[in-house]
PDB file of N, CA and C in Angstrom:
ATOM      1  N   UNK A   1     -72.984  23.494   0.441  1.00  0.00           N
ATOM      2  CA  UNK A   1     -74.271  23.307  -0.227  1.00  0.00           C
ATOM      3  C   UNK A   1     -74.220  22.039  -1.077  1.00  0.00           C
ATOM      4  N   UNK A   2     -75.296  21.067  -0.875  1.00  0.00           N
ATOM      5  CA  UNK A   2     -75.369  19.898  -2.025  1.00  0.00           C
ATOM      6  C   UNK A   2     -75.791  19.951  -3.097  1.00  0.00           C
ATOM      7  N   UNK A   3     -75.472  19.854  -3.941  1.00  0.00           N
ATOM      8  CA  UNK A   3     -75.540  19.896  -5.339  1.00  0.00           C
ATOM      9  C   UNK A   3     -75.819  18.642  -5.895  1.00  0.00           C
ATOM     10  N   UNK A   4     -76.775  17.962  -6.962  1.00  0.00           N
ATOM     11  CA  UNK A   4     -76.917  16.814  -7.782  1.00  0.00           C
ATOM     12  C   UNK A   4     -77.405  17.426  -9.081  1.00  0.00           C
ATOM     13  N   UNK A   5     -76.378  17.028  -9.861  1.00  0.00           N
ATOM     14  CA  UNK A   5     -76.417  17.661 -11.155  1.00  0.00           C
ATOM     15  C   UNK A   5     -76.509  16.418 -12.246  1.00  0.00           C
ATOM     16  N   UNK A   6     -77.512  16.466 -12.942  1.00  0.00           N
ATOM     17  CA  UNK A   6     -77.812  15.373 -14.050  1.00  0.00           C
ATOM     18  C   UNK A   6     -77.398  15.216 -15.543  1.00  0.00           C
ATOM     19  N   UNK A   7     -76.877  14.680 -16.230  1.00  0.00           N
ATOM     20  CA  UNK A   7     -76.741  14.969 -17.552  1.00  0.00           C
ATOM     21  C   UNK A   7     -77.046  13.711 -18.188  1.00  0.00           C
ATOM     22  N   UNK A   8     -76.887  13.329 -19.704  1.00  0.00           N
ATOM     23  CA  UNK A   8     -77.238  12.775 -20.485  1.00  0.00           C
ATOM     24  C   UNK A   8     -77.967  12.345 -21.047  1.00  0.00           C
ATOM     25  N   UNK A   9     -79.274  13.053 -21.185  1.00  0.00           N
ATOM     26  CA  UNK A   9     -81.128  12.520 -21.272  1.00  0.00           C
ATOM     27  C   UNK A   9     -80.668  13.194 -22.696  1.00  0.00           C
ATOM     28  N   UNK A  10     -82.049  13.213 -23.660  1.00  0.00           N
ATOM     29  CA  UNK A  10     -81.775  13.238 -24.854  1.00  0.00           C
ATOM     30  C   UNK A  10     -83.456  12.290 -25.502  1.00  0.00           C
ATOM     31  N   UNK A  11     -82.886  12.587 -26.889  1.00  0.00           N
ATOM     32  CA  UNK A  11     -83.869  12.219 -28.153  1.00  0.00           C
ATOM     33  C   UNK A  11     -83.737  10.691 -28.177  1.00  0.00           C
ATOM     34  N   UNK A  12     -83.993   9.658 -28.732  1.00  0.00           N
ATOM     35  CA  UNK A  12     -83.148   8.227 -29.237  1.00  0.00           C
ATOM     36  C   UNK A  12     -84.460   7.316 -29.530  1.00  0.00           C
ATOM     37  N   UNK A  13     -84.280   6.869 -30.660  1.00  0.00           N
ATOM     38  CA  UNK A  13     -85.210   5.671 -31.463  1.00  0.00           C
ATOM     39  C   UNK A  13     -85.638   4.458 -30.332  1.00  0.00           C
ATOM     40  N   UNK A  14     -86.492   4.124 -30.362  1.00  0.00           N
ATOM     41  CA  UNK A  14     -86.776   2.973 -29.479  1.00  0.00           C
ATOM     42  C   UNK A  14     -85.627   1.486 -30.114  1.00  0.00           C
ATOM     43  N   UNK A  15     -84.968   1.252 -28.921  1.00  0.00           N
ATOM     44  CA  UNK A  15     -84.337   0.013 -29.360  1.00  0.00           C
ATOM     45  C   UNK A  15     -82.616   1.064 -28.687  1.00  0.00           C
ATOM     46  N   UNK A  16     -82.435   2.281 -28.837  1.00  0.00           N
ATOM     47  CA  UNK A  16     -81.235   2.784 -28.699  1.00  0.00           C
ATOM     48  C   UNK A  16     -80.910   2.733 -27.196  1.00  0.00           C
ATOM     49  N   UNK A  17     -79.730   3.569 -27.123  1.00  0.00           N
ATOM     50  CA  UNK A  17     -79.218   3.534 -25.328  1.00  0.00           C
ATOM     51  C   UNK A  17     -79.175   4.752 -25.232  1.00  0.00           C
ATOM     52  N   UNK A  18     -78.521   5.140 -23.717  1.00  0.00           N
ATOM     53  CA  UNK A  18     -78.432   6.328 -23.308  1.00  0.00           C
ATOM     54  C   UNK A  18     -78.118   6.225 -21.759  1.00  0.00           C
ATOM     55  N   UNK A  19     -76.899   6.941 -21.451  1.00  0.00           N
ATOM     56  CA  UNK A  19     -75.952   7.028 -20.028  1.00  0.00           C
ATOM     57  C   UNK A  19     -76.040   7.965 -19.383  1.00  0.00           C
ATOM     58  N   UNK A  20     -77.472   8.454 -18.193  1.00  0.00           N
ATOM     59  CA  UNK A  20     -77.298   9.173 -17.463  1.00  0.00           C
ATOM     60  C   UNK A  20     -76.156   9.214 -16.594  1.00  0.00           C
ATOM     61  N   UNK A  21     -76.099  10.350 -16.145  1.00  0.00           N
ATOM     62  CA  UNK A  21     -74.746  10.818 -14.956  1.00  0.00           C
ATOM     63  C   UNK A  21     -75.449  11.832 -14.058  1.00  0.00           C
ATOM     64  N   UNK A  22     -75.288  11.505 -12.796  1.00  0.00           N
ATOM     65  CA  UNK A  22     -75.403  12.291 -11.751  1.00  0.00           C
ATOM     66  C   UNK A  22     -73.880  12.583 -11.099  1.00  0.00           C
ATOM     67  N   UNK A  23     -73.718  14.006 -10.945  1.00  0.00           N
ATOM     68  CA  UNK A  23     -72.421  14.552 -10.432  1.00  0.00           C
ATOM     69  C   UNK A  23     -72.736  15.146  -8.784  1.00  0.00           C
ATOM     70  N   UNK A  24     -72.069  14.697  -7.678  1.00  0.00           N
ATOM     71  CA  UNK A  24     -72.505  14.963  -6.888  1.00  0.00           C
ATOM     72  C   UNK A  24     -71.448  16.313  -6.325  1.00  0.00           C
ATOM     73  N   UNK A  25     -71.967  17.245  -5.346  1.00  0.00           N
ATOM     74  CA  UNK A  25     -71.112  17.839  -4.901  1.00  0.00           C
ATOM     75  C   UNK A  25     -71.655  17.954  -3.413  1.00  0.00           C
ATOM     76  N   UNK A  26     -70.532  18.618  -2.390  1.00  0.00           N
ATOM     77  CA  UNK A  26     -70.966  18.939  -1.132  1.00  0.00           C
ATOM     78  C   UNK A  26     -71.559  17.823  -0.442  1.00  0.00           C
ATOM     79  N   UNK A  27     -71.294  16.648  -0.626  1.00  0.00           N
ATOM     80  CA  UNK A  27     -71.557  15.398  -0.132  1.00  0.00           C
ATOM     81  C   UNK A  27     -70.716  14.388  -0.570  1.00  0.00           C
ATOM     82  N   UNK A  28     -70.396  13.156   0.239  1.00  0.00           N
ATOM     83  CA  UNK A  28     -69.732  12.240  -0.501  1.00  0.00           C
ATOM     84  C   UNK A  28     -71.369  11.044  -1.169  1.00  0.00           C
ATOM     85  N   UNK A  29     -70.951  11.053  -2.311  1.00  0.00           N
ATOM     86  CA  UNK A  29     -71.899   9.927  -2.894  1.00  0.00           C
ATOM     87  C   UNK A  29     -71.688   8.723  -2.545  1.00  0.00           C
ATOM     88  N   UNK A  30     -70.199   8.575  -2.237  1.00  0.00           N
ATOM     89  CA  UNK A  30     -69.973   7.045  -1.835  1.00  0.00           C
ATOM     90  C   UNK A  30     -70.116   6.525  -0.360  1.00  0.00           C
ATOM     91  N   UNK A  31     -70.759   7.289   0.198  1.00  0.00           N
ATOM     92  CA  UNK A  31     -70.726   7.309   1.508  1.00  0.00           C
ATOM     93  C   UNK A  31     -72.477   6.991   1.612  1.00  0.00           C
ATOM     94  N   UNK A  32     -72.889   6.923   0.186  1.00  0.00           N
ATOM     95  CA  UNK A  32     -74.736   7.398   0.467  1.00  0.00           C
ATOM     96  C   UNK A  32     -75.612   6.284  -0.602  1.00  0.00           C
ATOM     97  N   UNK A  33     -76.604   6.214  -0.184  1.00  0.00           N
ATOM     98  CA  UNK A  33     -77.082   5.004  -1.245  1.00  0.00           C
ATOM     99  C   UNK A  33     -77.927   6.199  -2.395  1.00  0.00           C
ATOM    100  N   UNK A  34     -78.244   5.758  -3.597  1.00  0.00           N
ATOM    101  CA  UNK A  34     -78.428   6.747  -4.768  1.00  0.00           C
ATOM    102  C   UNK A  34     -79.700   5.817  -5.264  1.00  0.00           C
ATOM    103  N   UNK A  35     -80.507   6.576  -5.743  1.00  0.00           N
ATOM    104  CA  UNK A  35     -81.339   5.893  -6.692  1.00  0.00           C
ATOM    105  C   UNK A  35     -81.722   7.208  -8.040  1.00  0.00           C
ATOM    106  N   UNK A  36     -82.403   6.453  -9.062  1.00  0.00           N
ATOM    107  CA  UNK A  36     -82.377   7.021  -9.861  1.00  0.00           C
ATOM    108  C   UNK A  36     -84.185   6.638  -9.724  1.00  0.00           C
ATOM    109  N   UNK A  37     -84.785   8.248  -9.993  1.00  0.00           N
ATOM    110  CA  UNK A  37     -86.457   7.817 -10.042  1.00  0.00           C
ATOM    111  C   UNK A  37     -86.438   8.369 -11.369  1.00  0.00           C
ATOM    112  N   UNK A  38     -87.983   8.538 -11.907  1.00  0.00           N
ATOM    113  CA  UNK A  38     -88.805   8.554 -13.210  1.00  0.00           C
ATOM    114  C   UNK A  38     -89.763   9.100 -12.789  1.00  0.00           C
ATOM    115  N   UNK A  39     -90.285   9.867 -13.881  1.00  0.00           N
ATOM    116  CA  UNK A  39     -91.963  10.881 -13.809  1.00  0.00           C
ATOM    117  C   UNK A  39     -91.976  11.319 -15.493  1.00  0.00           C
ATOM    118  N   UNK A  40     -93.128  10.114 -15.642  1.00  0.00           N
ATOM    119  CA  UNK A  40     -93.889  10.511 -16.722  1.00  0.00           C
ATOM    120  C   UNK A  40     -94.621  11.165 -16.704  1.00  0.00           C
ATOM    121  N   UNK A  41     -94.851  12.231 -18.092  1.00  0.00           N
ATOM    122  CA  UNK A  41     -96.177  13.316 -18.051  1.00  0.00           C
ATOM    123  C   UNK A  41     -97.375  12.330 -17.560  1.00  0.00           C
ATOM    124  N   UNK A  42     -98.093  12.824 -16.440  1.00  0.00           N
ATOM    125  CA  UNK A  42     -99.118  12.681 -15.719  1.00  0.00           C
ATOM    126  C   UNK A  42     -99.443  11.716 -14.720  1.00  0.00           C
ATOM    127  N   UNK A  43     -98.123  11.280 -14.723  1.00  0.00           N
ATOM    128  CA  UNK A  43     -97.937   9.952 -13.840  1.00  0.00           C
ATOM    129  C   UNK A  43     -96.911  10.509 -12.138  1.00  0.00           C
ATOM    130  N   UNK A  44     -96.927  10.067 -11.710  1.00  0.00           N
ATOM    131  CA  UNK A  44     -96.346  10.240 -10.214  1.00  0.00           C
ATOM    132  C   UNK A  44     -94.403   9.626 -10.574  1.00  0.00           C
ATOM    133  N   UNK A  45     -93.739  10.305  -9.484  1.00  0.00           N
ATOM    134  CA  UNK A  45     -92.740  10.439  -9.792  1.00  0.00           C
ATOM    135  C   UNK A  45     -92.108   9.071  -8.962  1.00  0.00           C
ATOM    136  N   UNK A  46     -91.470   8.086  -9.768  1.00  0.00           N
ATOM    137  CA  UNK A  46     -91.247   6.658  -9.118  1.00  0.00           C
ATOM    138  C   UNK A  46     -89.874   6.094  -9.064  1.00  0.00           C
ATOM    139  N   UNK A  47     -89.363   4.830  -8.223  1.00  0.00           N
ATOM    140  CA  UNK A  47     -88.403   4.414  -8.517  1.00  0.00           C
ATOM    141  C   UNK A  47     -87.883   3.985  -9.681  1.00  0.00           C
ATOM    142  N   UNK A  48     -86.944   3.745 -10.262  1.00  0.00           N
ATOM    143  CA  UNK A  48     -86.286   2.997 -11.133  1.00  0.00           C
ATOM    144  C   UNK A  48     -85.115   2.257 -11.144  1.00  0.00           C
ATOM    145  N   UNK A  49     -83.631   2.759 -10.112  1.00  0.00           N
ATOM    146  CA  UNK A  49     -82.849   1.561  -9.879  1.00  0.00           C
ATOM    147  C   UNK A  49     -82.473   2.496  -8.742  1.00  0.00           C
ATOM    148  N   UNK A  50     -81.465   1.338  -7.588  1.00  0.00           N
ATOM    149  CA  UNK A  50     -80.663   1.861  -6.539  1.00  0.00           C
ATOM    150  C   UNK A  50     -79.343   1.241  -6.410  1.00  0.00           C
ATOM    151  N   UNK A  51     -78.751   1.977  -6.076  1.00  0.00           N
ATOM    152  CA  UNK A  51     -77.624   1.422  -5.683  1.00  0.00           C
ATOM    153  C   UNK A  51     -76.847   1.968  -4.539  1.00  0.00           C
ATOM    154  N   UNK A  52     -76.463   1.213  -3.248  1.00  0.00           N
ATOM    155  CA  UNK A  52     -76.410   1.405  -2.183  1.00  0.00           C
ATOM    156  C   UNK A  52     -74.991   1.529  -1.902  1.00  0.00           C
ATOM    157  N   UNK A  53     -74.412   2.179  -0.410  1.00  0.00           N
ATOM    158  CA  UNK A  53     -72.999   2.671  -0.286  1.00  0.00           C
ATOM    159  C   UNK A  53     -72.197   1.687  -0.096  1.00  0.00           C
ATOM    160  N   UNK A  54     -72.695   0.208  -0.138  1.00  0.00           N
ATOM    161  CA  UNK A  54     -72.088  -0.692  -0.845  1.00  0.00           C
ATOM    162  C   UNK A  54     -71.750  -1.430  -1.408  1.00  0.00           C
ATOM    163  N   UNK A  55     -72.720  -0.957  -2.523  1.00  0.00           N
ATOM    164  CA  UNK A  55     -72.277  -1.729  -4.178  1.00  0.00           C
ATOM    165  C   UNK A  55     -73.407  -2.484  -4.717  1.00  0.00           C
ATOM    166  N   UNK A  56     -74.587  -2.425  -3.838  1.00  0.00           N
ATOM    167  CA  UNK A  56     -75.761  -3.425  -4.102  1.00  0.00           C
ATOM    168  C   UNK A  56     -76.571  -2.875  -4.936  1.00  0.00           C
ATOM    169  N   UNK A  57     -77.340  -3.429  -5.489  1.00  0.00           N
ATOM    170  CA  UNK A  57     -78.244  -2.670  -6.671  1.00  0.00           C
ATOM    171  C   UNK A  57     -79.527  -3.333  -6.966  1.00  0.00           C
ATOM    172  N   UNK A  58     -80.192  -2.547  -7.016  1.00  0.00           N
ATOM    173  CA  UNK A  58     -81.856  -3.366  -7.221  1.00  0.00           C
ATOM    174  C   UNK A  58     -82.394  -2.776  -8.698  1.00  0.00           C
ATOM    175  N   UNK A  59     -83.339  -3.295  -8.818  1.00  0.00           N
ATOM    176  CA  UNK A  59     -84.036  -2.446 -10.484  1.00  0.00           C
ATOM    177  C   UNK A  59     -85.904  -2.905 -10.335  1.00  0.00           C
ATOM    178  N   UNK A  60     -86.379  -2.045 -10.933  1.00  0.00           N
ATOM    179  CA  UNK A  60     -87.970  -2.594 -10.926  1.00  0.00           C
ATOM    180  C   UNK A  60     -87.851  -3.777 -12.184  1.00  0.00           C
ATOM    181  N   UNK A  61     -88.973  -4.217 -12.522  1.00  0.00           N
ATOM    182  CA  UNK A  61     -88.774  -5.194 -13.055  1.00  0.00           C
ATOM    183  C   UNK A  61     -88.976  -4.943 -14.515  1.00  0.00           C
ATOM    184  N   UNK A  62     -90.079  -3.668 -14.704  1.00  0.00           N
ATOM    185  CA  UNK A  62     -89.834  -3.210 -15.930  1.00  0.00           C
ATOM    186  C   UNK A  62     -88.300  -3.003 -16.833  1.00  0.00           C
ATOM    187  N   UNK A  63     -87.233  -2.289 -15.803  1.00  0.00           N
ATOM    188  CA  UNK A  63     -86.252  -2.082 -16.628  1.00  0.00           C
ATOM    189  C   UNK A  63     -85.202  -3.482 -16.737  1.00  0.00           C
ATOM    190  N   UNK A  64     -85.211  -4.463 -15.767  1.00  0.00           N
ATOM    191  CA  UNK A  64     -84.277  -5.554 -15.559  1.00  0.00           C
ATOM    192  C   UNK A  64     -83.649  -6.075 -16.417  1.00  0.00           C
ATOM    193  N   UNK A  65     -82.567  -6.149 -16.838  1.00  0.00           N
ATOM    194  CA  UNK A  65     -81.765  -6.783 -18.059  1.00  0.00           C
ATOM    195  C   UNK A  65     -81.341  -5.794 -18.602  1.00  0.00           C
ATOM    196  N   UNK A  66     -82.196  -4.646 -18.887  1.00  0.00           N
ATOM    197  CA  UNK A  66     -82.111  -3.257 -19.836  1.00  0.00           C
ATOM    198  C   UNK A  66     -81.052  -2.197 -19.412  1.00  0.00           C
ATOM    199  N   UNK A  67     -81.435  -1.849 -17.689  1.00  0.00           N
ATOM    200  CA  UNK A  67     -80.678  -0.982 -17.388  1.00  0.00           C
ATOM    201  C   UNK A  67     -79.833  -1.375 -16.094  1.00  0.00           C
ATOM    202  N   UNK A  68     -78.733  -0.288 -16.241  1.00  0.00           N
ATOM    203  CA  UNK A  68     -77.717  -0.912 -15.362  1.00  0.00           C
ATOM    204  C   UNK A  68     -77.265   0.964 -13.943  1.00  0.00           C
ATOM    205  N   UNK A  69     -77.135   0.418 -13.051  1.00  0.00           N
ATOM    206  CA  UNK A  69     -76.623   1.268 -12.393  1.00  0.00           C
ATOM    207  C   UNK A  69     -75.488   1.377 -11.770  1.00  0.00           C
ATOM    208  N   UNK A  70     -74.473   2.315 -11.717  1.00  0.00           N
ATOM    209  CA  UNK A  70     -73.415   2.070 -10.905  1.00  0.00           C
ATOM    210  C   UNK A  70     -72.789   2.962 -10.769  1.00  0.00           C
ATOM    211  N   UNK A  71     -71.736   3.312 -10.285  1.00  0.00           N
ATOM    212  CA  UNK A  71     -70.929   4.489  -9.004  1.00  0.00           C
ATOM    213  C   UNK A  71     -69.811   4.601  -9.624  1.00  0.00           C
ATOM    214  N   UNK A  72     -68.787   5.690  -9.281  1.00  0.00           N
ATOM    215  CA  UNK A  72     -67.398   5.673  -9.819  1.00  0.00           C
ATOM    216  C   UNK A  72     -67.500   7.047  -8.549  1.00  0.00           C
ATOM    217  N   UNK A  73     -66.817   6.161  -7.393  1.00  0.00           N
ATOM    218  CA  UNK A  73     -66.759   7.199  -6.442  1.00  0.00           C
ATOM    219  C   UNK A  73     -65.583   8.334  -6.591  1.00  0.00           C
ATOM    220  N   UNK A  74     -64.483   7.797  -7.114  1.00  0.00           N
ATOM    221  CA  UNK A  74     -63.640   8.860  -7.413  1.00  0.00           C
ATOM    222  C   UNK A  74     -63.993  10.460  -8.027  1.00  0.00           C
ATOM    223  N   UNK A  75     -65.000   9.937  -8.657  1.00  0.00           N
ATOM    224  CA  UNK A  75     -65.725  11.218  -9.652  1.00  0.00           C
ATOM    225  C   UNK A  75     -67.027  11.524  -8.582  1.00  0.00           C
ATOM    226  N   UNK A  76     -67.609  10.888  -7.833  1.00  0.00           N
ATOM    227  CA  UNK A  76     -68.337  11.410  -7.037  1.00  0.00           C
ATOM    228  C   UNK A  76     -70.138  11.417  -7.365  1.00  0.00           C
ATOM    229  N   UNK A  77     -69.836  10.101  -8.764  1.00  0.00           N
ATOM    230  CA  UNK A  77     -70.663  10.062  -9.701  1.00  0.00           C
ATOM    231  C   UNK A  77     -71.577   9.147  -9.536  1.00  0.00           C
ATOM    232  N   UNK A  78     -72.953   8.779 -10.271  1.00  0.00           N
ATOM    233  CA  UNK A  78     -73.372   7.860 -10.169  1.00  0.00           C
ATOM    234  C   UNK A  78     -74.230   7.759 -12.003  1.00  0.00           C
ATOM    235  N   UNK A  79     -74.469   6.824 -12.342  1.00  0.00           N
ATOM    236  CA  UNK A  79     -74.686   6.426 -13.444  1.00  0.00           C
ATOM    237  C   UNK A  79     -76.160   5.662 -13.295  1.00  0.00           C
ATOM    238  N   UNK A  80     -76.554   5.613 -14.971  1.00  0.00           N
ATOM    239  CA  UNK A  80     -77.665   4.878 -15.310  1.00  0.00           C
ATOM    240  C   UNK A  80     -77.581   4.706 -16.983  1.00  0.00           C
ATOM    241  N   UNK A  81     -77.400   3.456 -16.926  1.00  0.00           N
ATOM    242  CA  UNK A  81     -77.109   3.059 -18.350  1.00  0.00           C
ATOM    243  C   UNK A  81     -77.997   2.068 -18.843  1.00  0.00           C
ATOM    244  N   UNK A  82     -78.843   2.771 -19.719  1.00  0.00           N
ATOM    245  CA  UNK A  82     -80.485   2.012 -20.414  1.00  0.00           C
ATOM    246  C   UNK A  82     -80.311   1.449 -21.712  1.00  0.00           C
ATOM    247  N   UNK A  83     -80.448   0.507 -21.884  1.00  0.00           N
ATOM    248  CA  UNK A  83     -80.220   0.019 -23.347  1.00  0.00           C
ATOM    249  C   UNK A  83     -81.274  -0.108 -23.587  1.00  0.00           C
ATOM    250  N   UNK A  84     -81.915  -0.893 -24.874  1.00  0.00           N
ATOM    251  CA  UNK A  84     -83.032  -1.233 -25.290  1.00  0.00           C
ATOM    252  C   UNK A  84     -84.359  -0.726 -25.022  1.00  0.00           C
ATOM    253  N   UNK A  85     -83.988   0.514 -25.482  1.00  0.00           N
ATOM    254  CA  UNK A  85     -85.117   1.418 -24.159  1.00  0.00           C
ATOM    255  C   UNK A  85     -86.325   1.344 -25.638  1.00  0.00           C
ATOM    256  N   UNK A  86     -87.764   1.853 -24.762  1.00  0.00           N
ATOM    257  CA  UNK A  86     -88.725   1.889 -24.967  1.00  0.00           C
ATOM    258  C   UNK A  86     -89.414   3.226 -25.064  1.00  0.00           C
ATOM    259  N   UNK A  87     -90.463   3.102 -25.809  1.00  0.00           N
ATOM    260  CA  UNK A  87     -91.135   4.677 -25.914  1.00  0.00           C
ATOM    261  C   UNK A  87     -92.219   4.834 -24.291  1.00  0.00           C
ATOM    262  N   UNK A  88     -92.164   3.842 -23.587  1.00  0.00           N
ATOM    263  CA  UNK A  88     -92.600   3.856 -22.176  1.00  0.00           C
ATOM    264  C   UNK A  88     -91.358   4.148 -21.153  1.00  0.00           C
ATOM    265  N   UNK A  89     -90.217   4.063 -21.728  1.00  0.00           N
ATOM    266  CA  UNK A  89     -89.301   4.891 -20.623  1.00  0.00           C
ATOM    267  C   UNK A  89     -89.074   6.553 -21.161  1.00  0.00           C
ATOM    268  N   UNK A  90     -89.940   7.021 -21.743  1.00  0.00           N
ATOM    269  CA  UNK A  90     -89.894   7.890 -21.747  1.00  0.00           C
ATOM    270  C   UNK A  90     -90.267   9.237 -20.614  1.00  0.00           C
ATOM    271  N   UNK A  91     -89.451   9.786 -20.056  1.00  0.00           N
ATOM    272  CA  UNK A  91     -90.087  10.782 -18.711  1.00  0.00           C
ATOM    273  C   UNK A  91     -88.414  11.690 -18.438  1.00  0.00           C
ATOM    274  N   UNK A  92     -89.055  12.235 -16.995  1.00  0.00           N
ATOM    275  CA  UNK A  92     -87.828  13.140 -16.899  1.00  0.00           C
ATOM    276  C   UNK A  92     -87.269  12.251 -15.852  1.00  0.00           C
ATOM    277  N   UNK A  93     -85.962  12.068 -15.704  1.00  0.00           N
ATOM    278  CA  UNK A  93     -85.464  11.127 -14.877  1.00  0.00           C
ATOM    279  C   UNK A  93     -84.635  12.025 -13.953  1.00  0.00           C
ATOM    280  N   UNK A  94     -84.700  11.628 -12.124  1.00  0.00           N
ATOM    281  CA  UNK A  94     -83.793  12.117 -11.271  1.00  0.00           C
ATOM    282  C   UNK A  94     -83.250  11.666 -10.831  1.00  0.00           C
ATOM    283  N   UNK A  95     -82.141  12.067 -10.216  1.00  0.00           N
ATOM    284  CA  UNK A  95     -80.994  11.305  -9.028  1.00  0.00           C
ATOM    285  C   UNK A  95     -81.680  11.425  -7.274  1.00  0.00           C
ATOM    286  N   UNK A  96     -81.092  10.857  -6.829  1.00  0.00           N
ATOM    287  CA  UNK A  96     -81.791  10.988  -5.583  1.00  0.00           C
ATOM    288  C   UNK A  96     -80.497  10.252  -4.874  1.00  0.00           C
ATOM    289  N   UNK A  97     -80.327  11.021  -3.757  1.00  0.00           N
ATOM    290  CA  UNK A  97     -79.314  10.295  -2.673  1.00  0.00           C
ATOM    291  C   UNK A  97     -80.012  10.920  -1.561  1.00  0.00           C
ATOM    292  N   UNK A  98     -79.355   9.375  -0.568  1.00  0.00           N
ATOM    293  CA  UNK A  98     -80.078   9.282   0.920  1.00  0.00           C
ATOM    294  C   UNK A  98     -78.606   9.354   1.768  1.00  0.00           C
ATOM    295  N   UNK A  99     -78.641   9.883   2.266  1.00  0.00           N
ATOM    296  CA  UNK A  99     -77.379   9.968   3.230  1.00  0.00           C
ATOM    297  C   UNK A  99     -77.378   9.291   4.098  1.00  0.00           C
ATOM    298  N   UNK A 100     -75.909   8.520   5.002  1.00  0.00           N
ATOM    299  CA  UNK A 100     -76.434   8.132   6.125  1.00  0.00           C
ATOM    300  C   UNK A 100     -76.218   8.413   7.139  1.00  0.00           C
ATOM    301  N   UNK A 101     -76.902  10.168   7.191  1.00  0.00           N
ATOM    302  CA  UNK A 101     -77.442  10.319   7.995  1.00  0.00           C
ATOM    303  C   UNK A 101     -78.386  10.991   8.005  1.00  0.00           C
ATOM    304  N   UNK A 102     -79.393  10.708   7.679  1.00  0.00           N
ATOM    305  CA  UNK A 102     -80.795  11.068   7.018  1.00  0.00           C
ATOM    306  C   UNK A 102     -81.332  12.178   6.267  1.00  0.00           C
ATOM    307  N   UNK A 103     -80.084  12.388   5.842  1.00  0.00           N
ATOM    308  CA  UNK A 103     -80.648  13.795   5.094  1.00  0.00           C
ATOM    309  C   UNK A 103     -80.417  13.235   3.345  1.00  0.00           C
ATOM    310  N   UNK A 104     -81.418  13.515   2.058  1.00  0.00           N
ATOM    311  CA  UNK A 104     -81.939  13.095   1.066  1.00  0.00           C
ATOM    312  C   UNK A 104     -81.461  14.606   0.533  1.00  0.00           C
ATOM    313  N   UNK A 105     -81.782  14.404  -1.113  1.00  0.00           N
ATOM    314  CA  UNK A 105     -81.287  15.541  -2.324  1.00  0.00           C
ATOM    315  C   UNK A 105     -81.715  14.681  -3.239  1.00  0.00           C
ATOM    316  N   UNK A 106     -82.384  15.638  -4.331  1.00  0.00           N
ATOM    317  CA  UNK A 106     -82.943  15.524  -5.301  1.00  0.00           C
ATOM    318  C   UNK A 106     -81.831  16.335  -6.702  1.00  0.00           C
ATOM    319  N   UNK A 107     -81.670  15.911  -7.525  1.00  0.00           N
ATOM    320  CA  UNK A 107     -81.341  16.554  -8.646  1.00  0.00           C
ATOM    321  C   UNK A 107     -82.321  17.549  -9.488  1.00  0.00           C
ATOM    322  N   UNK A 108     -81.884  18.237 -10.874  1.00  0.00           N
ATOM    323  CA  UNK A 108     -82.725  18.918 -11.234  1.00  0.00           C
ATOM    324  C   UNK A 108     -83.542  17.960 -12.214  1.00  0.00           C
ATOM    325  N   UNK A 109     -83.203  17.117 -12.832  1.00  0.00           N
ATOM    326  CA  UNK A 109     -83.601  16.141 -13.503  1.00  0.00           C
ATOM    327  C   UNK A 109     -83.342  16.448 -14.993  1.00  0.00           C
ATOM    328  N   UNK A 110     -83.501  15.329 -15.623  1.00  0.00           N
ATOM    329  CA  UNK A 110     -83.080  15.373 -17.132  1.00  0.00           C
ATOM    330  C   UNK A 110     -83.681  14.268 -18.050  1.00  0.00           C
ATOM    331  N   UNK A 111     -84.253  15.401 -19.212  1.00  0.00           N
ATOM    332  CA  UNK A 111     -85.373  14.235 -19.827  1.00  0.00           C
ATOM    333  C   UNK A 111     -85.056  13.350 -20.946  1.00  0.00           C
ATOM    334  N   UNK A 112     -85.801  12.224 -21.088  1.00  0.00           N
ATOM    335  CA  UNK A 112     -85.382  11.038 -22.009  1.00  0.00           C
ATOM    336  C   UNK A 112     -86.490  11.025 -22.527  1.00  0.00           C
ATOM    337  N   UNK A 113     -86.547  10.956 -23.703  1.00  0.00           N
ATOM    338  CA  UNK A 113     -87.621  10.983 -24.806  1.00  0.00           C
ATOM    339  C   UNK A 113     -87.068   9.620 -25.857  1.00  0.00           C
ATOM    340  N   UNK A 114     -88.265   8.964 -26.007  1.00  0.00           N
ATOM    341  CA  UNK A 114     -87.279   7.484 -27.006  1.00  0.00           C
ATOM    342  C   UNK A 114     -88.989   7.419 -27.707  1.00  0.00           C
ATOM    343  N   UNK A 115     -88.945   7.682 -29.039  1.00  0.00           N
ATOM    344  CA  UNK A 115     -89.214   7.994 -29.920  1.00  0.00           C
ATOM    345  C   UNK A 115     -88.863   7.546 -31.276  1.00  0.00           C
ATOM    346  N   UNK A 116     -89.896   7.208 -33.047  1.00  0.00           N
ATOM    347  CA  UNK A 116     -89.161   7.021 -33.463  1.00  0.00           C
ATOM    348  C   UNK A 116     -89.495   8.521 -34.810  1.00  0.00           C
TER     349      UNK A 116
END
C-alpha cells in the first residue's frame, strides 16, 4: 500500500520559514517525480514546486527565490523549504508523486498558516 505522509505545516509570522516533509512508503520516491501543490480556502488546489527522478526542479513564479525543493532518497523523502513566506502562502499544502509508471498519490496534506 502507498503511503505519503506530510509533516511540518504550522503557525509562523509573515517573513518566517518552515520545512515541509513528505515521507514516502510502498513506493520508491526516487524512482518518481514529486511535486508539492497548494489549496487555499476557496481557491482550487494548484502547483507549487517539482522535482523530478532526476534532480530537476521547477517553482511557479510566485514562490521563486523563496522556496526550495528537494529529495533525500535514502529517507524516501521529499522536502519543501519556504522562507520569507507570506500571509498569501497561506493554505493546506500536499505532496503528490507521479510514478513512472503512471500511477500518482496524493498525501493527506498539512496546513501553513503565516500570520501575524
Amino acid at each position: 500500500q502507498v503511503q505519503l505522509v506530510e509533516s511540518g505545516g504550522g503557525l509562523v509570522q509573515p517573513g518566517g520559514s518552515l520545512r515541509l516533509s513528505c515521507v514516502g512508503s510502498g513506493i520508491s520516491a526516487s524512482e518518481s517525480d514529486m511535486d508539492w501543490y497548494r489549496q487555499a480556502p476557496g481557491q482550487q488546489r494548484g502547483p507549487v514546486a517539482t522535482i523530478t527522478h532526476y534532480g530537476s526542479t521547477s517553482y511557479i513564479d510566485s514562490v521563486k527565490g523563496r522556496f526550495t525543493i528537494s529529495r533525500d532518497n535514502a529517507k524516501n523523502t521529499v522536502y519543501l523549504q519556504m522562507n520569507s513566506l507570506k500571509p498569501e502562502d497561506t493554505a493546506v499544502y500536499y505532496c503528490y508523486l507521479r510514478s513512472r509508471i503512471g500511477t500518482s498519490y496524493w498525501g493527506q496534506g498539512t496546513q501553513v498558516t503565516v500570520s501575524s
